[in-house]
PDB file of N, CA and C in Angstrom:
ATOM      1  N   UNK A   1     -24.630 -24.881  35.410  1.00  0.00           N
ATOM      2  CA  UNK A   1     -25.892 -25.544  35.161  1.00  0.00           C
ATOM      3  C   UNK A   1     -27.022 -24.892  35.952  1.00  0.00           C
ATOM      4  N   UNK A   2     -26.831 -24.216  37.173  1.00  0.00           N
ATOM      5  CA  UNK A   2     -27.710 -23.435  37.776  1.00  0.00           C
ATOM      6  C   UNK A   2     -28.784 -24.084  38.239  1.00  0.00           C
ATOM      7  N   UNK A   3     -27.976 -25.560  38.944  1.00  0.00           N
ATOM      8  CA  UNK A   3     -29.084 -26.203  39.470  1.00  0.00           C
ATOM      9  C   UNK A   3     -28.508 -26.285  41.355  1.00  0.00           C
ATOM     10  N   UNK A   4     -28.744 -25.353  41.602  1.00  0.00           N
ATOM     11  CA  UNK A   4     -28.301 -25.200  43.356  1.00  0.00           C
ATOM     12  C   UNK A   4     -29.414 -24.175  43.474  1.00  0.00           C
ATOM     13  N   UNK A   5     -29.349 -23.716  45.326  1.00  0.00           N
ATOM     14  CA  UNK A   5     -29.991 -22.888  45.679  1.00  0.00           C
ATOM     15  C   UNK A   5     -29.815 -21.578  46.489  1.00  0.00           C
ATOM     16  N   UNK A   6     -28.717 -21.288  45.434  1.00  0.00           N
ATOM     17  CA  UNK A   6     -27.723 -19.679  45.746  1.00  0.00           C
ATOM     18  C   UNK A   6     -28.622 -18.716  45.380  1.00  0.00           C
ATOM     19  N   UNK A   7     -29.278 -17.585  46.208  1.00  0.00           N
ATOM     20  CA  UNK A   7     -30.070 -16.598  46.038  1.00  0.00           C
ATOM     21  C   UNK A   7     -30.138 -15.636  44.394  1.00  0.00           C
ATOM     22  N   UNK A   8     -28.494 -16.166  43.836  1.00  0.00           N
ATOM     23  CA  UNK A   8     -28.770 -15.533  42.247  1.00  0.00           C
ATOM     24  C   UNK A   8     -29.658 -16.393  41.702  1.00  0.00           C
ATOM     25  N   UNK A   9     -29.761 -17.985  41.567  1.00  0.00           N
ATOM     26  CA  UNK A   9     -30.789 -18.367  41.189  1.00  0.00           C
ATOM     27  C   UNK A   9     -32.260 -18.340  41.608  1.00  0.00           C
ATOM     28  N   UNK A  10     -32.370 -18.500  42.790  1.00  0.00           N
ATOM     29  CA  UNK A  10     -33.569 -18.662  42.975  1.00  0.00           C
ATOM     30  C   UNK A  10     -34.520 -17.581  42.846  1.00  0.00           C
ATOM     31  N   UNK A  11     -33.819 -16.298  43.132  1.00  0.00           N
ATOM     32  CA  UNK A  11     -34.324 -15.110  42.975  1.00  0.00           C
ATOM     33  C   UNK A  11     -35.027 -14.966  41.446  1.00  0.00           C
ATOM     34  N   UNK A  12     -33.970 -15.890  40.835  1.00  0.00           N
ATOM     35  CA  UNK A  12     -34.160 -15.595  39.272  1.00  0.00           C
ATOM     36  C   UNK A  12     -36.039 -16.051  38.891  1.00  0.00           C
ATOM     37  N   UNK A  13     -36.078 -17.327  39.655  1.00  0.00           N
ATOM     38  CA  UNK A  13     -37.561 -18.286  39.491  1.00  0.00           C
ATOM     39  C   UNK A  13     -38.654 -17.673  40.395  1.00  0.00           C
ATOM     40  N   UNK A  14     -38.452 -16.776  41.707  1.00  0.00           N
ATOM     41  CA  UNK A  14     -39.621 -16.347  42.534  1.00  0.00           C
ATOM     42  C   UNK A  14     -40.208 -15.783  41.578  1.00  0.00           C
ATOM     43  N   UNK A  15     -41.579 -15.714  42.752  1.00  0.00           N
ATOM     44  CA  UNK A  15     -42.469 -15.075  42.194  1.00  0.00           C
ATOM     45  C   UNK A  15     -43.050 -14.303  43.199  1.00  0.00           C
ATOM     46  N   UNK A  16     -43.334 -13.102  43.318  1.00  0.00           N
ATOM     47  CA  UNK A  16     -42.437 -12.435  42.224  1.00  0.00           C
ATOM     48  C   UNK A  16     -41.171 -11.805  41.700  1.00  0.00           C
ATOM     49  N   UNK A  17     -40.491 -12.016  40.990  1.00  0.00           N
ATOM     50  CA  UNK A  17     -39.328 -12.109  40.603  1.00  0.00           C
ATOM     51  C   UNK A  17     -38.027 -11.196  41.643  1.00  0.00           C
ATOM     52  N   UNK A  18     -37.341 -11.822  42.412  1.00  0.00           N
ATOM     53  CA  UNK A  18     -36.176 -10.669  42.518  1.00  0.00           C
ATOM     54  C   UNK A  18     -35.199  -9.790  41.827  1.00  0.00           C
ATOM     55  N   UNK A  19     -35.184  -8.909  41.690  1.00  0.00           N
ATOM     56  CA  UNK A  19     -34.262  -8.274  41.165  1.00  0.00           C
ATOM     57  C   UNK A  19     -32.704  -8.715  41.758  1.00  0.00           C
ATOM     58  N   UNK A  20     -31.351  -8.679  40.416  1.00  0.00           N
ATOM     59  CA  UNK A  20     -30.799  -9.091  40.931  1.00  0.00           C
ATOM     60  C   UNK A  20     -30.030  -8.587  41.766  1.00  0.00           C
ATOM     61  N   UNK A  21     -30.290  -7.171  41.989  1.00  0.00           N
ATOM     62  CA  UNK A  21     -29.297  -6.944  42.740  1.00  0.00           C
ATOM     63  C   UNK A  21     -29.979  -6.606  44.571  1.00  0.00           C
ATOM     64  N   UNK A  22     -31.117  -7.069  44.451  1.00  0.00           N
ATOM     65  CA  UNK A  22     -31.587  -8.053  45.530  1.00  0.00           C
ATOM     66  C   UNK A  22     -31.277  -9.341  46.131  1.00  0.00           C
ATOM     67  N   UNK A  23     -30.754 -10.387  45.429  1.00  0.00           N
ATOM     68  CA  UNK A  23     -30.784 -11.473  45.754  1.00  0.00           C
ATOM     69  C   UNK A  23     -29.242 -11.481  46.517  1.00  0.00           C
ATOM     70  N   UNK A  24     -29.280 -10.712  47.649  1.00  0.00           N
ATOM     71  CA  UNK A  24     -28.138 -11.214  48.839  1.00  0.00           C
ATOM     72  C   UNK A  24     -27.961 -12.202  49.717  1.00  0.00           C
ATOM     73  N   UNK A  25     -26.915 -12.296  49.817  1.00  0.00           N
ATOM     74  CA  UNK A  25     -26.518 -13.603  51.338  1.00  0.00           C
ATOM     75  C   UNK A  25     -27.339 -13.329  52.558  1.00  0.00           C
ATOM     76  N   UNK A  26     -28.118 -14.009  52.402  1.00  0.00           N
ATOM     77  CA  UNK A  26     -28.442 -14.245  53.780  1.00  0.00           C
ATOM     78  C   UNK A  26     -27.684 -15.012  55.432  1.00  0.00           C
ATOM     79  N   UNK A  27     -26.774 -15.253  54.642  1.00  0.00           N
ATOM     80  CA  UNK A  27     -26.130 -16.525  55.761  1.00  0.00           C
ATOM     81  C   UNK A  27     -25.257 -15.344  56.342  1.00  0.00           C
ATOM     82  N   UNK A  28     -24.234 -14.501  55.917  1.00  0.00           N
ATOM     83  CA  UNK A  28     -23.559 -13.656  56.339  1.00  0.00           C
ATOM     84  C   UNK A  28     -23.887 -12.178  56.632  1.00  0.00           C
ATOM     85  N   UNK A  29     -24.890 -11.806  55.441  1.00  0.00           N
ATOM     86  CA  UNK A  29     -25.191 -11.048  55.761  1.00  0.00           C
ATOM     87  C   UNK A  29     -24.894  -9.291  55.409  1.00  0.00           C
ATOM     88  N   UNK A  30     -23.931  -9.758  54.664  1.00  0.00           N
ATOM     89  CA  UNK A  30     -22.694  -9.163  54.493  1.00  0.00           C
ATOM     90  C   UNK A  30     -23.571  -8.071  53.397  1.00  0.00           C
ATOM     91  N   UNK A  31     -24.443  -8.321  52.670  1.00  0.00           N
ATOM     92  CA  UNK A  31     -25.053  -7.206  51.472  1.00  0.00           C
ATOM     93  C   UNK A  31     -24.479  -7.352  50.404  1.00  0.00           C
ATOM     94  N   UNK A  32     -23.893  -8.906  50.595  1.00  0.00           N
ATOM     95  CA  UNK A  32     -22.931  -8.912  48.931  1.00  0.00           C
ATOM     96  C   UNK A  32     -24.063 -10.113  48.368  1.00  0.00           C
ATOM     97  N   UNK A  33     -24.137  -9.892  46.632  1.00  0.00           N
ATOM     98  CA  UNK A  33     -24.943 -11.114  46.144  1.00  0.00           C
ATOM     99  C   UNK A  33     -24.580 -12.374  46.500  1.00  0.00           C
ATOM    100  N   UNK A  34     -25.246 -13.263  46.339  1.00  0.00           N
ATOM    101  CA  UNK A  34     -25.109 -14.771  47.004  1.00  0.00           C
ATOM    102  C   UNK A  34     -25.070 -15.508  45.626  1.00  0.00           C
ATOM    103  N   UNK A  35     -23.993 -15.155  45.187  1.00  0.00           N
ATOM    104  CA  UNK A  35     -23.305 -16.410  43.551  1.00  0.00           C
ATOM    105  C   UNK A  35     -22.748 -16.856  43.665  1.00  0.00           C
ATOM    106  N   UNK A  36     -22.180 -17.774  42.988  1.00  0.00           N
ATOM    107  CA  UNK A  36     -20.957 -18.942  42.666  1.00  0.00           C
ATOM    108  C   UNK A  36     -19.945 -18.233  43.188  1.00  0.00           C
ATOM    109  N   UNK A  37     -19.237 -17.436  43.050  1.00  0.00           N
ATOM    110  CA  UNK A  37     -18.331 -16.435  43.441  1.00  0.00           C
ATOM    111  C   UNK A  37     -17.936 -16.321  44.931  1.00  0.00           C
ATOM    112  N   UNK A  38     -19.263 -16.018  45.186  1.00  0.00           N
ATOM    113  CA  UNK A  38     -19.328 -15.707  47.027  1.00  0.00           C
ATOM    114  C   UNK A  38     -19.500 -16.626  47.769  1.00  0.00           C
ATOM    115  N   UNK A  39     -20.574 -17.571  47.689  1.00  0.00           N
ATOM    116  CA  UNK A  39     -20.161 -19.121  48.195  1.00  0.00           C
ATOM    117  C   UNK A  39     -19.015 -19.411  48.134  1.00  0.00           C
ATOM    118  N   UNK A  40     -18.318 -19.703  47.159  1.00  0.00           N
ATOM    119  CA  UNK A  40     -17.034 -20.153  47.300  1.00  0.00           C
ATOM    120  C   UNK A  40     -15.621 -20.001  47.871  1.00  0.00           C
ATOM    121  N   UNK A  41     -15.689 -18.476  48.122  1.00  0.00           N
ATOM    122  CA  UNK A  41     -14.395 -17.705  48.184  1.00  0.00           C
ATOM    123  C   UNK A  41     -14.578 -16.409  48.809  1.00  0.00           C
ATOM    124  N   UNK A  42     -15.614 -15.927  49.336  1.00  0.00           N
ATOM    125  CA  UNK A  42     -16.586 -14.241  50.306  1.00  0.00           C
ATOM    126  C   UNK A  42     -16.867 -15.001  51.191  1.00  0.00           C
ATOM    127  N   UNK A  43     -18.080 -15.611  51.530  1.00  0.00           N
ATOM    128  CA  UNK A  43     -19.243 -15.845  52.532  1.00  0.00           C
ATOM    129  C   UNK A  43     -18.053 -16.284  53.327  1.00  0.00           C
ATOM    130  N   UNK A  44     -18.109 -15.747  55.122  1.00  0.00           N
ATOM    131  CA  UNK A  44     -17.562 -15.428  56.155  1.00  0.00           C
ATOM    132  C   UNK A  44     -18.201 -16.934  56.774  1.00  0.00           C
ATOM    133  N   UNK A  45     -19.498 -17.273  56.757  1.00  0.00           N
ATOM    134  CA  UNK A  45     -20.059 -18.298  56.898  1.00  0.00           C
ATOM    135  C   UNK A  45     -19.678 -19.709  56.711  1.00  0.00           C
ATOM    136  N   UNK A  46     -18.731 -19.724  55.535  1.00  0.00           N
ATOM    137  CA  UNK A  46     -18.160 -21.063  55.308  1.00  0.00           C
ATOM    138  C   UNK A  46     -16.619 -20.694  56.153  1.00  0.00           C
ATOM    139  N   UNK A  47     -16.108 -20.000  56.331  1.00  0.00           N
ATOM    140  CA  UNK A  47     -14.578 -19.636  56.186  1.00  0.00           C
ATOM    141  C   UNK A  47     -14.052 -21.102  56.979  1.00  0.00           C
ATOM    142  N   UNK A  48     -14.155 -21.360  58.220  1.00  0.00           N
ATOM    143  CA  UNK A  48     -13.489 -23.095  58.716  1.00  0.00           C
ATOM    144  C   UNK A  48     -14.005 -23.907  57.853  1.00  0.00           C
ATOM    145  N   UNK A  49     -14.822 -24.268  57.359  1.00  0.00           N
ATOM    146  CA  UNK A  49     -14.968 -25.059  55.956  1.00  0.00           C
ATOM    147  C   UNK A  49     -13.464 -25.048  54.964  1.00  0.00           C
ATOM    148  N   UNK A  50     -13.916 -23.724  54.361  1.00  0.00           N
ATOM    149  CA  UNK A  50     -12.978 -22.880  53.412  1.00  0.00           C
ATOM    150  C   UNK A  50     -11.458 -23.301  53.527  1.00  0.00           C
ATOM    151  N   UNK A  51     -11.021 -23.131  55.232  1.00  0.00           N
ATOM    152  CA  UNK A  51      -9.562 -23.444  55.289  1.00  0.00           C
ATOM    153  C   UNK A  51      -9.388 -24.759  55.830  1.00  0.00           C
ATOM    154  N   UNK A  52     -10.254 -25.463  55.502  1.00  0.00           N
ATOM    155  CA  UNK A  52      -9.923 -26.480  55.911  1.00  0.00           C
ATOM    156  C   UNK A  52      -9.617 -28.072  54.911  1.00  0.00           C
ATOM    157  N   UNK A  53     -10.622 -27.072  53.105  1.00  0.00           N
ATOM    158  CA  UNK A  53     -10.706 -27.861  52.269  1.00  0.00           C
ATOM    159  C   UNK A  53     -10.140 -27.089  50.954  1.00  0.00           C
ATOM    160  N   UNK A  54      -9.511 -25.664  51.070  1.00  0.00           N
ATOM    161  CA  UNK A  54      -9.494 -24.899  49.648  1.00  0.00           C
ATOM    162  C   UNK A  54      -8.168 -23.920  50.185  1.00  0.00           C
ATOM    163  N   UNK A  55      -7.403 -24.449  49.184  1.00  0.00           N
ATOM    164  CA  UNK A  55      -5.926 -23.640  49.357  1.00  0.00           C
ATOM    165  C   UNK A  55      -6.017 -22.146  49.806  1.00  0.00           C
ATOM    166  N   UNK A  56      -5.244 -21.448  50.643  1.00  0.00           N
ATOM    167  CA  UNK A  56      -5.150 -19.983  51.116  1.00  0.00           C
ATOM    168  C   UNK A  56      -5.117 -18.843  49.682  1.00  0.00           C
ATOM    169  N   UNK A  57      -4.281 -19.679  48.790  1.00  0.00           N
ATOM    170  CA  UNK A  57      -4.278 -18.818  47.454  1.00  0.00           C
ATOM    171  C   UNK A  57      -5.268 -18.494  46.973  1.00  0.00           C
ATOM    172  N   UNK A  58      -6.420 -19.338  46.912  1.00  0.00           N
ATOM    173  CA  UNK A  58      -7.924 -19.239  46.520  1.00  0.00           C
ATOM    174  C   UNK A  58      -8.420 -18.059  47.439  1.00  0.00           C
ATOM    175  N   UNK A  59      -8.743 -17.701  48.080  1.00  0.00           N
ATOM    176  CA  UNK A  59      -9.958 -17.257  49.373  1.00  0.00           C
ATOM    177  C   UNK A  59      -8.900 -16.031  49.811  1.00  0.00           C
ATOM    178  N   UNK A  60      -7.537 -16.223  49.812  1.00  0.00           N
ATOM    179  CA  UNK A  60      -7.097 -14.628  50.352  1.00  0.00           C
ATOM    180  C   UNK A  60      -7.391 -13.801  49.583  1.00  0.00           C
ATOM    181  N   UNK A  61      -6.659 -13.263  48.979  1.00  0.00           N
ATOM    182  CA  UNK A  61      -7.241 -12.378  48.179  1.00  0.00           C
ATOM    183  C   UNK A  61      -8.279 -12.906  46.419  1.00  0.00           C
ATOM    184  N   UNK A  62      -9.256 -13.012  46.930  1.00  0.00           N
ATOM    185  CA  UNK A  62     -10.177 -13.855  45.621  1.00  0.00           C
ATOM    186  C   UNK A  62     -10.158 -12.821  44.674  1.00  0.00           C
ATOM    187  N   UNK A  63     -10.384 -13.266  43.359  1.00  0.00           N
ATOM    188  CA  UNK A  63     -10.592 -12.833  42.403  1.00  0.00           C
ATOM    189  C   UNK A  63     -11.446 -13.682  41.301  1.00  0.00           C
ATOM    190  N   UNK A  64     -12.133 -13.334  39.965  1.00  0.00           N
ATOM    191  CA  UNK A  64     -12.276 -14.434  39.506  1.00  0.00           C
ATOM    192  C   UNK A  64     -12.017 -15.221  38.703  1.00  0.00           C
ATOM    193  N   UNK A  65     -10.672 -14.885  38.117  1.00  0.00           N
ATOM    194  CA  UNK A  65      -9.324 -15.398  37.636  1.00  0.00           C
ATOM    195  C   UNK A  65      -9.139 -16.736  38.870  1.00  0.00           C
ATOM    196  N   UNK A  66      -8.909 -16.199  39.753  1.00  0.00           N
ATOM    197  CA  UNK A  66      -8.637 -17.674  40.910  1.00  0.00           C
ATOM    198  C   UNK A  66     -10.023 -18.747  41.208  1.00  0.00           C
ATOM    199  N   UNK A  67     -11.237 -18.110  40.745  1.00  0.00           N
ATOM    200  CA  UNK A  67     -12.675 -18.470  41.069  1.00  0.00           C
ATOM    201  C   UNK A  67     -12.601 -19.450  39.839  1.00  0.00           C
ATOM    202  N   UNK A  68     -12.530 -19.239  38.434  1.00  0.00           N
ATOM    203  CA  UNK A  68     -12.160 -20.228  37.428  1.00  0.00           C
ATOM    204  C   UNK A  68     -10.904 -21.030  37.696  1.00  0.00           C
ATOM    205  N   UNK A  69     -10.162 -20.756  37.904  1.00  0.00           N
ATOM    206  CA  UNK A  69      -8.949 -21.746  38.496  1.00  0.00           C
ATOM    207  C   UNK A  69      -9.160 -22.828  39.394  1.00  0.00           C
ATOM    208  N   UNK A  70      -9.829 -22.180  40.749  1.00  0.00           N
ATOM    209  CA  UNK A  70     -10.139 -23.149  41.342  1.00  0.00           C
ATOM    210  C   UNK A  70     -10.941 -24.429  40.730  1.00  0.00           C
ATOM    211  N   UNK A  71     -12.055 -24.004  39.719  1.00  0.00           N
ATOM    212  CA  UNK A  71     -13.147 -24.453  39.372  1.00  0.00           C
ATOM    213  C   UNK A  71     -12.780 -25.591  38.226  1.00  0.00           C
ATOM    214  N   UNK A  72     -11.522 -25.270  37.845  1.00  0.00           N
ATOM    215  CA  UNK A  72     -10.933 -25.910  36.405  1.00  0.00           C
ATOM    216  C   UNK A  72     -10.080 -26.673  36.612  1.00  0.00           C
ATOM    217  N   UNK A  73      -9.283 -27.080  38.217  1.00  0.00           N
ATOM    218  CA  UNK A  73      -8.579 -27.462  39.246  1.00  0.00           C
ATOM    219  C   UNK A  73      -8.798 -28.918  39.109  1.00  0.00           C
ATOM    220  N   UNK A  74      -8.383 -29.630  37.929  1.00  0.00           N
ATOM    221  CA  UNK A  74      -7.965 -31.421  38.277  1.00  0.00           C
ATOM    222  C   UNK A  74      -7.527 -31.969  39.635  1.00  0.00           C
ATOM    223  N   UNK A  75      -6.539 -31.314  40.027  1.00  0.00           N
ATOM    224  CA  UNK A  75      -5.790 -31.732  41.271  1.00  0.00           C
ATOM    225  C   UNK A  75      -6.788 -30.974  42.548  1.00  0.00           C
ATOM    226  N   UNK A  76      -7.912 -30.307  42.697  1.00  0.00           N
ATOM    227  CA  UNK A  76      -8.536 -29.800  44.022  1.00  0.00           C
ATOM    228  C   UNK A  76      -9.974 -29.810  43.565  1.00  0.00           C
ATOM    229  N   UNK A  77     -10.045 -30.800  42.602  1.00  0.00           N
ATOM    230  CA  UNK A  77     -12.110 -31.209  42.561  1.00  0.00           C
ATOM    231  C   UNK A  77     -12.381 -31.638  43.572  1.00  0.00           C
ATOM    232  N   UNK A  78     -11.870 -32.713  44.027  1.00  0.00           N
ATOM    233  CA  UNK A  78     -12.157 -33.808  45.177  1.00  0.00           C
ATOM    234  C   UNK A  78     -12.341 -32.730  46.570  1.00  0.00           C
ATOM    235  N   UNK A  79     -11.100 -31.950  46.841  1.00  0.00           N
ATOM    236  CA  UNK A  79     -11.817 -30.875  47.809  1.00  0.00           C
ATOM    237  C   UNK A  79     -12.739 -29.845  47.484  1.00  0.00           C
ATOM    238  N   UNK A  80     -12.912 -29.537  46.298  1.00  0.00           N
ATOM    239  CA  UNK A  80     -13.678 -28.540  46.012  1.00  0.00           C
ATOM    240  C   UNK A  80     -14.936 -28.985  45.907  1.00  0.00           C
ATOM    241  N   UNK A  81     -15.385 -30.150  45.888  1.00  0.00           N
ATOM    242  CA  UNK A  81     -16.657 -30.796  45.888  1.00  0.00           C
ATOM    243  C   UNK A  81     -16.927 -31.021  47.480  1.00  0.00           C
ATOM    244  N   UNK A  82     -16.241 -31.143  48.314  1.00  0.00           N
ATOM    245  CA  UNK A  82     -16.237 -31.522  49.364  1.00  0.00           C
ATOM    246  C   UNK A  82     -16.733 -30.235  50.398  1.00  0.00           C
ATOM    247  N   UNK A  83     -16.031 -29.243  50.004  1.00  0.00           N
ATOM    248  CA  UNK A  83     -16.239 -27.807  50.407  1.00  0.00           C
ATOM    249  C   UNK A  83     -17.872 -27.836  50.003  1.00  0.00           C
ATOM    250  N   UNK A  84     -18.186 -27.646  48.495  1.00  0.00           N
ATOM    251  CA  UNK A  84     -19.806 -27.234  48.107  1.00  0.00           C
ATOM    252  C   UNK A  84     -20.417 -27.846  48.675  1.00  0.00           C
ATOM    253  N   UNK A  85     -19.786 -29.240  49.644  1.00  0.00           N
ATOM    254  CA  UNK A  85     -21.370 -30.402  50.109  1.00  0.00           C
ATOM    255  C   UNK A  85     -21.127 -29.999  50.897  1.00  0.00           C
ATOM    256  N   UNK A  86     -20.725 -29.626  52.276  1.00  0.00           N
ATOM    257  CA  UNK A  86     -20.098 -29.506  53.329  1.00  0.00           C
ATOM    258  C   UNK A  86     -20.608 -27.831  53.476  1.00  0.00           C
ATOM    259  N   UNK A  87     -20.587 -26.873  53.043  1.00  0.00           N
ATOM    260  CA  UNK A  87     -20.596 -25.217  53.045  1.00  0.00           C
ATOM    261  C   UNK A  87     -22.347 -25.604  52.571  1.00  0.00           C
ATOM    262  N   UNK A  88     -22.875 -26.099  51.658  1.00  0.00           N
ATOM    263  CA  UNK A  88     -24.106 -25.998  50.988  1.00  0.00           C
ATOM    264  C   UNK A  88     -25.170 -27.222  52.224  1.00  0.00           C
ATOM    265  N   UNK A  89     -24.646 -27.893  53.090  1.00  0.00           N
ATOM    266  CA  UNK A  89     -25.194 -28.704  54.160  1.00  0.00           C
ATOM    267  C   UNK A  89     -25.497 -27.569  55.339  1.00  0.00           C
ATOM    268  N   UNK A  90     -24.535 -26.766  55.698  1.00  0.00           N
ATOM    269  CA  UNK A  90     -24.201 -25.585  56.506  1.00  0.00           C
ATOM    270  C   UNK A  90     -25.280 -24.876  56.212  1.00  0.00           C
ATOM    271  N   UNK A  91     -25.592 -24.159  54.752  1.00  0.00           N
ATOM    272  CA  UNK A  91     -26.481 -23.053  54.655  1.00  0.00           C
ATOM    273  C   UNK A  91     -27.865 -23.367  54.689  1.00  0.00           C
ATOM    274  N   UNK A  92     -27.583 -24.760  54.522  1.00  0.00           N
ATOM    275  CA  UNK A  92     -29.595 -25.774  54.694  1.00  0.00           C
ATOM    276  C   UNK A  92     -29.839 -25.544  56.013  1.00  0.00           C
ATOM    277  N   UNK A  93     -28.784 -26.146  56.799  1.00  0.00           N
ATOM    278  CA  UNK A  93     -29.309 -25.766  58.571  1.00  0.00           C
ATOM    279  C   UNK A  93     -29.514 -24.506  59.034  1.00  0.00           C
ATOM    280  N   UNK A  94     -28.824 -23.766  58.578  1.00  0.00           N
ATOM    281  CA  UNK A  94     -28.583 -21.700  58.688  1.00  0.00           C
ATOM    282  C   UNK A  94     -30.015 -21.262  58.236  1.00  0.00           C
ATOM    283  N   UNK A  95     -30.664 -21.827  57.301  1.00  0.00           N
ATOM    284  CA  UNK A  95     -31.834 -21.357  56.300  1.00  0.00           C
ATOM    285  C   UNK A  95     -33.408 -21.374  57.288  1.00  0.00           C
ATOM    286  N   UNK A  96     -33.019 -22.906  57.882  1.00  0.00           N
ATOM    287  CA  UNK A  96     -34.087 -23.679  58.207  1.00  0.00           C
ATOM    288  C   UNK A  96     -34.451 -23.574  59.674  1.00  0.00           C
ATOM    289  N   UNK A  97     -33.510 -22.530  60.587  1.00  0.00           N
ATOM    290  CA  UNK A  97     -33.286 -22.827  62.135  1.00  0.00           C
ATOM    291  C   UNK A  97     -34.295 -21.918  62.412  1.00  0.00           C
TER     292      UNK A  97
END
């Protein structure tokens, strides 16, 4: 739905516009884009979050075969929602300090 505030979107609405292969993580730092992808299962930034709410199978070696899995996951919404409020609370304070 592309209603969050992960640097692929927002980049998408500045003005003036980012290119996308501008719109990186800022939280880590790392020079990788900041998408659904990398929030979830990259950014170094969430990782005690990460293992604390999202199976090791997910996040060791990610892919995005496991990135839809997780995402399609009946049995790990409840943590996987918990992770996005919790990791996406994290990057508000990281943003704003």
């Amino acid at each position: 739905m592309s209603s969050h505030n992960l640097h692929v979107e927002t980049g998408r609405w500045a003005r003036p516009r980012v290119d996308y292969v501008n719109r990186k993580c800022n939280i880590c730092k790392s020079g990788l884009i900041e998408d659904e992808y990398h929030f979830l299962l990259e950014c170094s930034a969430y990782t005690n979050i990460r293992k604390r709410l999202i199976t090791q199978y997910y996040y060791k070696y990610p892919s995005m075969f496991k990135c839809i899995q997780l995402l399609n996951s009946k049995n790990l919404a409840n943590s996987t929602a918990k992770y996005v409020y919790l990791a996406n609370e994290y990057r508000e304070k990281e943003i704003y300090i």
